[in-house]
PDB file of N, CA and C in Angstrom:
ATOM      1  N   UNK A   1     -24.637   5.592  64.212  1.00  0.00           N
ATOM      2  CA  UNK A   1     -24.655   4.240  63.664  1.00  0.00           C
ATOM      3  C   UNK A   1     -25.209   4.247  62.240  1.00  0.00           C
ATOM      4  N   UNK A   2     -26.273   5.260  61.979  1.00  0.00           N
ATOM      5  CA  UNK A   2     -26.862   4.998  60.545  1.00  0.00           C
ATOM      6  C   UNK A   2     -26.110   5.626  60.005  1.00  0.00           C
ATOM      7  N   UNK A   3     -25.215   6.597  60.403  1.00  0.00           N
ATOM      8  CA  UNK A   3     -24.465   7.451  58.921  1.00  0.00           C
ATOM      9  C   UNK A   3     -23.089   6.547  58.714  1.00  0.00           C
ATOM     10  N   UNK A   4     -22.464   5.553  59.807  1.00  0.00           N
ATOM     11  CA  UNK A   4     -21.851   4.474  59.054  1.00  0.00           C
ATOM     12  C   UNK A   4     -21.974   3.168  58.444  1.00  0.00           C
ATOM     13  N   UNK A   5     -23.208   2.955  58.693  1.00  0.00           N
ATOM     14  CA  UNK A   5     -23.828   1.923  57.423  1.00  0.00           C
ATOM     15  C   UNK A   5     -23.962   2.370  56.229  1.00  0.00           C
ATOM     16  N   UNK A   6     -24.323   3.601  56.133  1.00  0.00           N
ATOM     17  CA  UNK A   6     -24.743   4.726  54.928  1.00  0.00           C
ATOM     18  C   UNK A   6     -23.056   4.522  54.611  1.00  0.00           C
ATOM     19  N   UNK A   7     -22.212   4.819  55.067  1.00  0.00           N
ATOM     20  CA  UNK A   7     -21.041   5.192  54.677  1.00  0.00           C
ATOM     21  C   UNK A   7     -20.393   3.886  53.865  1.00  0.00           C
ATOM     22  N   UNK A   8     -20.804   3.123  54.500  1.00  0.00           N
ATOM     23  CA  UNK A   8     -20.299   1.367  54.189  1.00  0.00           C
ATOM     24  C   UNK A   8     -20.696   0.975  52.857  1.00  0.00           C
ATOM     25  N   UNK A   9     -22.350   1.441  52.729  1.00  0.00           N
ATOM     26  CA  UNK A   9     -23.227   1.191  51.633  1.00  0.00           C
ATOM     27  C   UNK A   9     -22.722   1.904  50.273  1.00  0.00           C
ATOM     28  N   UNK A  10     -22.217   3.054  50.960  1.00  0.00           N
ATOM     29  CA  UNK A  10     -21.992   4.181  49.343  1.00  0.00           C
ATOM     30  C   UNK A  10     -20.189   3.684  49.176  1.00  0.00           C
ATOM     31  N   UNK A  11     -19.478   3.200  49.965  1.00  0.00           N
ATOM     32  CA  UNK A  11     -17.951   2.706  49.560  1.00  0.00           C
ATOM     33  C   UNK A  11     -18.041   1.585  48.804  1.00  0.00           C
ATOM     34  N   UNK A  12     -19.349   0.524  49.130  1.00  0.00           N
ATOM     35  CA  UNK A  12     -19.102  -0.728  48.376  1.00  0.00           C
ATOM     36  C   UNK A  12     -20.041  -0.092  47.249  1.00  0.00           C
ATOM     37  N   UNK A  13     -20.668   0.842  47.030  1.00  0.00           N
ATOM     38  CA  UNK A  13     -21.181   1.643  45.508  1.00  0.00           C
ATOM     39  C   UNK A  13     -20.573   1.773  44.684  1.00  0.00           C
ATOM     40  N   UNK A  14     -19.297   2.043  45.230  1.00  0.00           N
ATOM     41  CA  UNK A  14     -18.386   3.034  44.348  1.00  0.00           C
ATOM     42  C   UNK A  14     -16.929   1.598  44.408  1.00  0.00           C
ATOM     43  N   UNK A  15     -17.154   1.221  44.846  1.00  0.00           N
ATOM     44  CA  UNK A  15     -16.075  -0.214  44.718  1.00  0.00           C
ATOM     45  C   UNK A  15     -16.497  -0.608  43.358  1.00  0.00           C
ATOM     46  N   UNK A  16     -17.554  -1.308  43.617  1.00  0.00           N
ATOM     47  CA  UNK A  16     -18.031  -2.142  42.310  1.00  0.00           C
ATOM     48  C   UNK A  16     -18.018  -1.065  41.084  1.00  0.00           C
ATOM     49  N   UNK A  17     -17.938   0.396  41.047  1.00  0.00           N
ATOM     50  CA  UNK A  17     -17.681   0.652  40.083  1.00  0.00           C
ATOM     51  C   UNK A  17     -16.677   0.845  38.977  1.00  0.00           C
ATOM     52  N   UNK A  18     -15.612   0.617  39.908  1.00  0.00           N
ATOM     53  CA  UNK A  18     -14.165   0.457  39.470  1.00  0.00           C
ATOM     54  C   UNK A  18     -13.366  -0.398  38.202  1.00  0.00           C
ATOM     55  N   UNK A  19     -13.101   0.178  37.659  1.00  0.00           N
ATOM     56  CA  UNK A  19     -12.038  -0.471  36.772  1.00  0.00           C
ATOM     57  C   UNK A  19     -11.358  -1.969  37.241  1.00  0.00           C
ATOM     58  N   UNK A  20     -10.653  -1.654  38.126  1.00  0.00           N
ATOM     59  CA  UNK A  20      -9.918  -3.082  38.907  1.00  0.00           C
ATOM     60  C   UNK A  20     -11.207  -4.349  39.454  1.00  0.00           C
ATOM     61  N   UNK A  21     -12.534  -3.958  40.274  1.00  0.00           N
ATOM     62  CA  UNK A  21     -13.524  -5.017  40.641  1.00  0.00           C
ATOM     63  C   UNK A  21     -14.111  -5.263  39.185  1.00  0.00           C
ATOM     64  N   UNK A  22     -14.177  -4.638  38.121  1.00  0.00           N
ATOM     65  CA  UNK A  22     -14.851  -5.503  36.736  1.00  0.00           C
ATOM     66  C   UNK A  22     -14.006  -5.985  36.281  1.00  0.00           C
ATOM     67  N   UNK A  23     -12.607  -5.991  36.421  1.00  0.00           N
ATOM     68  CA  UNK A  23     -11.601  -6.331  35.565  1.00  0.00           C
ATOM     69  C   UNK A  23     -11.504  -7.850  36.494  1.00  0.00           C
ATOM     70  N   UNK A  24     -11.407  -7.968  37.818  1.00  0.00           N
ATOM     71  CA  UNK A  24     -10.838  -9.047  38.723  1.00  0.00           C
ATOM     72  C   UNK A  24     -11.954 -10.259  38.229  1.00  0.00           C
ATOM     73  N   UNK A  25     -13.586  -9.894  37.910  1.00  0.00           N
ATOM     74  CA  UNK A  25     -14.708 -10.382  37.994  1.00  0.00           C
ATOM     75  C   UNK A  25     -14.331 -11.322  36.348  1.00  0.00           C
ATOM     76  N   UNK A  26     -14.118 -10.137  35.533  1.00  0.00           N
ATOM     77  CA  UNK A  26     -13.584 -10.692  34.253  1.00  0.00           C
ATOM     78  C   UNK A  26     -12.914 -12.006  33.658  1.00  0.00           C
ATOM     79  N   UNK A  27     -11.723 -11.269  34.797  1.00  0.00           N
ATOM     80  CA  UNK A  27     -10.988 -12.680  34.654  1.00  0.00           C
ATOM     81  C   UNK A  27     -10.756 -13.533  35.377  1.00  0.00           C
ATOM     82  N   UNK A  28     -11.692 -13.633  36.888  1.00  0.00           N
ATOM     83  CA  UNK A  28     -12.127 -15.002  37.372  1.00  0.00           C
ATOM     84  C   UNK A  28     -13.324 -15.503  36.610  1.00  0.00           C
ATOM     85  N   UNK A  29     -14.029 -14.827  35.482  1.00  0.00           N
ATOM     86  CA  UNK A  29     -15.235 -15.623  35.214  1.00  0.00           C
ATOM     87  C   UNK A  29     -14.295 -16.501  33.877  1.00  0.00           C
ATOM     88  N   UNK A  30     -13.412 -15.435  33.356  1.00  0.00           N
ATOM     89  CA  UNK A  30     -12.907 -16.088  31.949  1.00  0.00           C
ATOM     90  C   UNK A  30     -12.181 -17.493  32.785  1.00  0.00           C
ATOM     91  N   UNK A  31     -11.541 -17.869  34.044  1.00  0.00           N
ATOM     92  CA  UNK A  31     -11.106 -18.894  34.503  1.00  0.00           C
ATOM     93  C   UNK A  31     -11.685 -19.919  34.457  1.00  0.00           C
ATOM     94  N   UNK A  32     -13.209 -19.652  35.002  1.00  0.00           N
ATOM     95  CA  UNK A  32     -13.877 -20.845  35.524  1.00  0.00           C
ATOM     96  C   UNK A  32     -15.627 -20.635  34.871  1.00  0.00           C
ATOM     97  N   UNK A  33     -14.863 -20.032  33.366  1.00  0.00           N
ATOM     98  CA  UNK A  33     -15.771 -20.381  32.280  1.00  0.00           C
ATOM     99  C   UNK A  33     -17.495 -20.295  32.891  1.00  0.00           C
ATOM    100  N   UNK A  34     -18.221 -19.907  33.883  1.00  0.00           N
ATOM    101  CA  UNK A  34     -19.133 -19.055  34.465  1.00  0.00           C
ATOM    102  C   UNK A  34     -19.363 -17.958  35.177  1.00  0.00           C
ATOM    103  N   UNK A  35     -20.574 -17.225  35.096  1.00  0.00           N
ATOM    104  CA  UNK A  35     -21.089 -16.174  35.814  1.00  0.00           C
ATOM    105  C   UNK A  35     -20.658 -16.220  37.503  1.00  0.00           C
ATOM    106  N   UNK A  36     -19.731 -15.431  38.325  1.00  0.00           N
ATOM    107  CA  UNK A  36     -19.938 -15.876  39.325  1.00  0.00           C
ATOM    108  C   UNK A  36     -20.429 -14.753  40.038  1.00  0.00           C
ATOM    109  N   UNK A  37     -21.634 -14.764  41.120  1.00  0.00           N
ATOM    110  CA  UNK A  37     -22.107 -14.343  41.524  1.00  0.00           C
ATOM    111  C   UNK A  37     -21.146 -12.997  42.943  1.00  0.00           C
ATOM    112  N   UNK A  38     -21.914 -11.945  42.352  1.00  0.00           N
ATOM    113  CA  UNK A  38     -21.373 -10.656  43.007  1.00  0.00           C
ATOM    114  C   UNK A  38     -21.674 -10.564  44.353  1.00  0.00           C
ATOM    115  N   UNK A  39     -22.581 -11.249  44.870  1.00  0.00           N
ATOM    116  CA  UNK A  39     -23.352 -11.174  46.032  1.00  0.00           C
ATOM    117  C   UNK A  39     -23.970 -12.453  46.945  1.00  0.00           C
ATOM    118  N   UNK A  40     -23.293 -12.289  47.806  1.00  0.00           N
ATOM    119  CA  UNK A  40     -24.015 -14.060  48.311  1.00  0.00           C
ATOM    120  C   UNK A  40     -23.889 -14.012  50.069  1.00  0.00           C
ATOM    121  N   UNK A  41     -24.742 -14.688  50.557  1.00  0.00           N
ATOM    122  CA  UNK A  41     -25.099 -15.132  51.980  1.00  0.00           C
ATOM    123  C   UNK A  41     -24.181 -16.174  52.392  1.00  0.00           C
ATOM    124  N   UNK A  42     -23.757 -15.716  53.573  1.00  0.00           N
ATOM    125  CA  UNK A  42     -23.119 -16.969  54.115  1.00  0.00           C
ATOM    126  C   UNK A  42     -23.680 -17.784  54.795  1.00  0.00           C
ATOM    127  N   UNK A  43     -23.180 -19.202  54.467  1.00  0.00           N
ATOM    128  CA  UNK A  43     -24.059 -20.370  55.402  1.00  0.00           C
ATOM    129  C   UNK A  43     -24.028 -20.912  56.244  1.00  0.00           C
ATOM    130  N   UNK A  44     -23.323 -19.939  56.848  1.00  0.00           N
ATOM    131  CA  UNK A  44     -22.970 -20.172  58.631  1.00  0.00           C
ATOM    132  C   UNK A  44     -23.698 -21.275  59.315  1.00  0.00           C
ATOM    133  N   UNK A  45     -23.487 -21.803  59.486  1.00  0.00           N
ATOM    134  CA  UNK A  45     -24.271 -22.939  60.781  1.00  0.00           C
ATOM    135  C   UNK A  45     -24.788 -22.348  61.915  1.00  0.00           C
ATOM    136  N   UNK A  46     -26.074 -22.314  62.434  1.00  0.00           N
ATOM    137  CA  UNK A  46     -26.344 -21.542  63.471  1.00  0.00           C
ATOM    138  C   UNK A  46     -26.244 -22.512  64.786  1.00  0.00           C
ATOM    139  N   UNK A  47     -25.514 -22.296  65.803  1.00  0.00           N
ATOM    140  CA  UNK A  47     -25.690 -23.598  66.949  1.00  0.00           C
ATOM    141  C   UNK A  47     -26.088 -22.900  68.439  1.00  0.00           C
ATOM    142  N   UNK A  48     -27.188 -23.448  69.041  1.00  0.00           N
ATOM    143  CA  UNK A  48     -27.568 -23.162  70.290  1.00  0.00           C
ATOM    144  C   UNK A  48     -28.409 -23.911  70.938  1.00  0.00           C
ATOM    145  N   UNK A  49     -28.091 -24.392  72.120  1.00  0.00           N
ATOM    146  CA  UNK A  49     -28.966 -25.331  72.871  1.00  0.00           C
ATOM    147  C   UNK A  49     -30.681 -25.263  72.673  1.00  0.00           C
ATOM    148  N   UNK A  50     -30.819 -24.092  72.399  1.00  0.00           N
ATOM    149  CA  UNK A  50     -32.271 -23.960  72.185  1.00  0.00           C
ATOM    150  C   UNK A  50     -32.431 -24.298  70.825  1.00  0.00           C
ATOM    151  N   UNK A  51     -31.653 -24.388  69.524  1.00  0.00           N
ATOM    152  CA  UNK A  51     -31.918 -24.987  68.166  1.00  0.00           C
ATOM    153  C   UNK A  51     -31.845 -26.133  68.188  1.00  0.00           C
ATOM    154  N   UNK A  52     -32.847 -26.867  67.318  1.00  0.00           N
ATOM    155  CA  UNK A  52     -32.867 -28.304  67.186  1.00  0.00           C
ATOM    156  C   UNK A  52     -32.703 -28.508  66.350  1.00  0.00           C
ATOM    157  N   UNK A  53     -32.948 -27.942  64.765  1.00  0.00           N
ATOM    158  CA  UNK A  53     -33.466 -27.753  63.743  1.00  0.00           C
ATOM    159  C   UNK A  53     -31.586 -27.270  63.438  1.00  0.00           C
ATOM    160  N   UNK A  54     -31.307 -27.928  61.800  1.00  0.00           N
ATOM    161  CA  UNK A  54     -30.002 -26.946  61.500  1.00  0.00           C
ATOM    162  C   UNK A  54     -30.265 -25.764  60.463  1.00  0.00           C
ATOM    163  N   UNK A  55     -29.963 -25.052  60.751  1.00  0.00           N
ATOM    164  CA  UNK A  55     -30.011 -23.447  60.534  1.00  0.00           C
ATOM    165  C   UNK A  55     -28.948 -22.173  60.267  1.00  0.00           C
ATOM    166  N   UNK A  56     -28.840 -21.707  59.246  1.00  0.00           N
ATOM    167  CA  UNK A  56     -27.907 -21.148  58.790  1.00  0.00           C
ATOM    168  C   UNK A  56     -28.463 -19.456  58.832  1.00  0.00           C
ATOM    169  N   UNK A  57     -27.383 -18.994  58.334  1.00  0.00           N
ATOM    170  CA  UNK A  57     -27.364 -17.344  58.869  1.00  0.00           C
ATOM    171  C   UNK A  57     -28.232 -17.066  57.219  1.00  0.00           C
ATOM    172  N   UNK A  58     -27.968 -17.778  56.088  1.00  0.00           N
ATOM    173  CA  UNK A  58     -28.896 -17.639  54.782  1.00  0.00           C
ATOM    174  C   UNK A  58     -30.419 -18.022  55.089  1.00  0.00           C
ATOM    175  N   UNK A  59     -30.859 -18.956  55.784  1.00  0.00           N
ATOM    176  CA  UNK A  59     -31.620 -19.203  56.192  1.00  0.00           C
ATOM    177  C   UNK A  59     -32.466 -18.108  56.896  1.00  0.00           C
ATOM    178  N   UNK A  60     -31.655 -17.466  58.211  1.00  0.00           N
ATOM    179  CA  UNK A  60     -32.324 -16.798  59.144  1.00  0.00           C
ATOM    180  C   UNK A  60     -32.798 -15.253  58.343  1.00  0.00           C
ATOM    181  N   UNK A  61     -31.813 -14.870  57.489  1.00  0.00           N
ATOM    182  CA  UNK A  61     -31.730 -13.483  56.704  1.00  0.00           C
ATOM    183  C   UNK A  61     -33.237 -14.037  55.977  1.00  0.00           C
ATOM    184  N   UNK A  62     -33.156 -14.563  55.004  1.00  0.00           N
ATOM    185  CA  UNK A  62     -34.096 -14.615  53.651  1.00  0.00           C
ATOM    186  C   UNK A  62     -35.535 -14.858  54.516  1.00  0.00           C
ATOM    187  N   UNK A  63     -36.034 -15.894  56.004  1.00  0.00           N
ATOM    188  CA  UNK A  63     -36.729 -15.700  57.257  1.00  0.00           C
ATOM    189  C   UNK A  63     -37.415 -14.401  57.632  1.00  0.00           C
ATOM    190  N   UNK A  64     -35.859 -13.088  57.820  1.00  0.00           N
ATOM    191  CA  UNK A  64     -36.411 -11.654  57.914  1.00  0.00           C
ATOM    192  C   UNK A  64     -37.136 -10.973  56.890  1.00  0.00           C
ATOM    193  N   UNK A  65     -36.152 -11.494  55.589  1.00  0.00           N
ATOM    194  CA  UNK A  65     -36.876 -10.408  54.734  1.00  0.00           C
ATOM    195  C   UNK A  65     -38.093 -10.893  54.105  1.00  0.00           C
ATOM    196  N   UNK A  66     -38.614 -12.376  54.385  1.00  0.00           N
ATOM    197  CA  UNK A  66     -40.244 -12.574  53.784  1.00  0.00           C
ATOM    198  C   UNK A  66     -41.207 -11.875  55.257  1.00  0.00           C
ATOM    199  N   UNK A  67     -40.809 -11.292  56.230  1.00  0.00           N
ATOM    200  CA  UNK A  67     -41.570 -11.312  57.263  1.00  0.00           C
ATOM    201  C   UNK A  67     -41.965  -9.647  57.210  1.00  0.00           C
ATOM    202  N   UNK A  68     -40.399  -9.120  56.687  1.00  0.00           N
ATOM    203  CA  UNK A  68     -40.464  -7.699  56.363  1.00  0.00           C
ATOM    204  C   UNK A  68     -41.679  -7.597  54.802  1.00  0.00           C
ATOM    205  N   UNK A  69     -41.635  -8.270  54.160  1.00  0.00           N
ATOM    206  CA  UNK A  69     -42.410  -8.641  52.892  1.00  0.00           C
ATOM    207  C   UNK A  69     -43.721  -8.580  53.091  1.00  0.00           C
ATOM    208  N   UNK A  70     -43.995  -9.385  54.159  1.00  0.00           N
ATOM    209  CA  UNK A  70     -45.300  -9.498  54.302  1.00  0.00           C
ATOM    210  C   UNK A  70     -46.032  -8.374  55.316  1.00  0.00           C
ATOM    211  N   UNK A  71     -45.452  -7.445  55.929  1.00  0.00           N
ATOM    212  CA  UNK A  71     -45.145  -6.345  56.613  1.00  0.00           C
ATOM    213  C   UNK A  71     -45.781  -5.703  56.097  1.00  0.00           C
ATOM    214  N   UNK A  72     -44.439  -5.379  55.287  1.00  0.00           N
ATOM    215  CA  UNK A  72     -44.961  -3.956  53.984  1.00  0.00           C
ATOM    216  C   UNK A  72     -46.289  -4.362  53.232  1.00  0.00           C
ATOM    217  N   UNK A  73     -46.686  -5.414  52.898  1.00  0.00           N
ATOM    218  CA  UNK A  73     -47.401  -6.127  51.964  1.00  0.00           C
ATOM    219  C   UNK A  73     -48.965  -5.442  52.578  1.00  0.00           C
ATOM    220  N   UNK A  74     -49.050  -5.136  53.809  1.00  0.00           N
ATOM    221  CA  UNK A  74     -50.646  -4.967  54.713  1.00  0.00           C
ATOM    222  C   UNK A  74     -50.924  -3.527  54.526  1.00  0.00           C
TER     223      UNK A  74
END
């Protein structure tokens, strides 16, 4: 399992380094005349009888990584 996350991690490395992903980035930014972001969370709606609260998958991620933060932080 970890050497295909590893594998996943080093293909989208070498994606973004490409000629064609700076060129596509180029000229959707020259379209719509801003920066558009390379990287983003989706805002999935989270739904379950036990949630009351509305809650998204951006939500639950950025949740882990202040918890991992404060983890490492001790």
């Amino acid at each position: 399992m970890k050497f295909a996350a590893n594998w996943r991690k080093a293909i989208a490395w070498r994606l973004k380094k490409t000629a064609l992903y700076k060129k596509v980035y180029k000229l959707a930014e020259a379209k719509t005349g801003k920066t558009l972001a390379r990287e983003m969370l989706p805002g999935i709606q989270l739904e379950s009888p036990k949630i009351t609260r509305k809650l998204t998958t951006a939500w639950f991620a950025k949740r882990v990584d202040e918890r991992r933060a404060r983890c490492m932080g001790r």
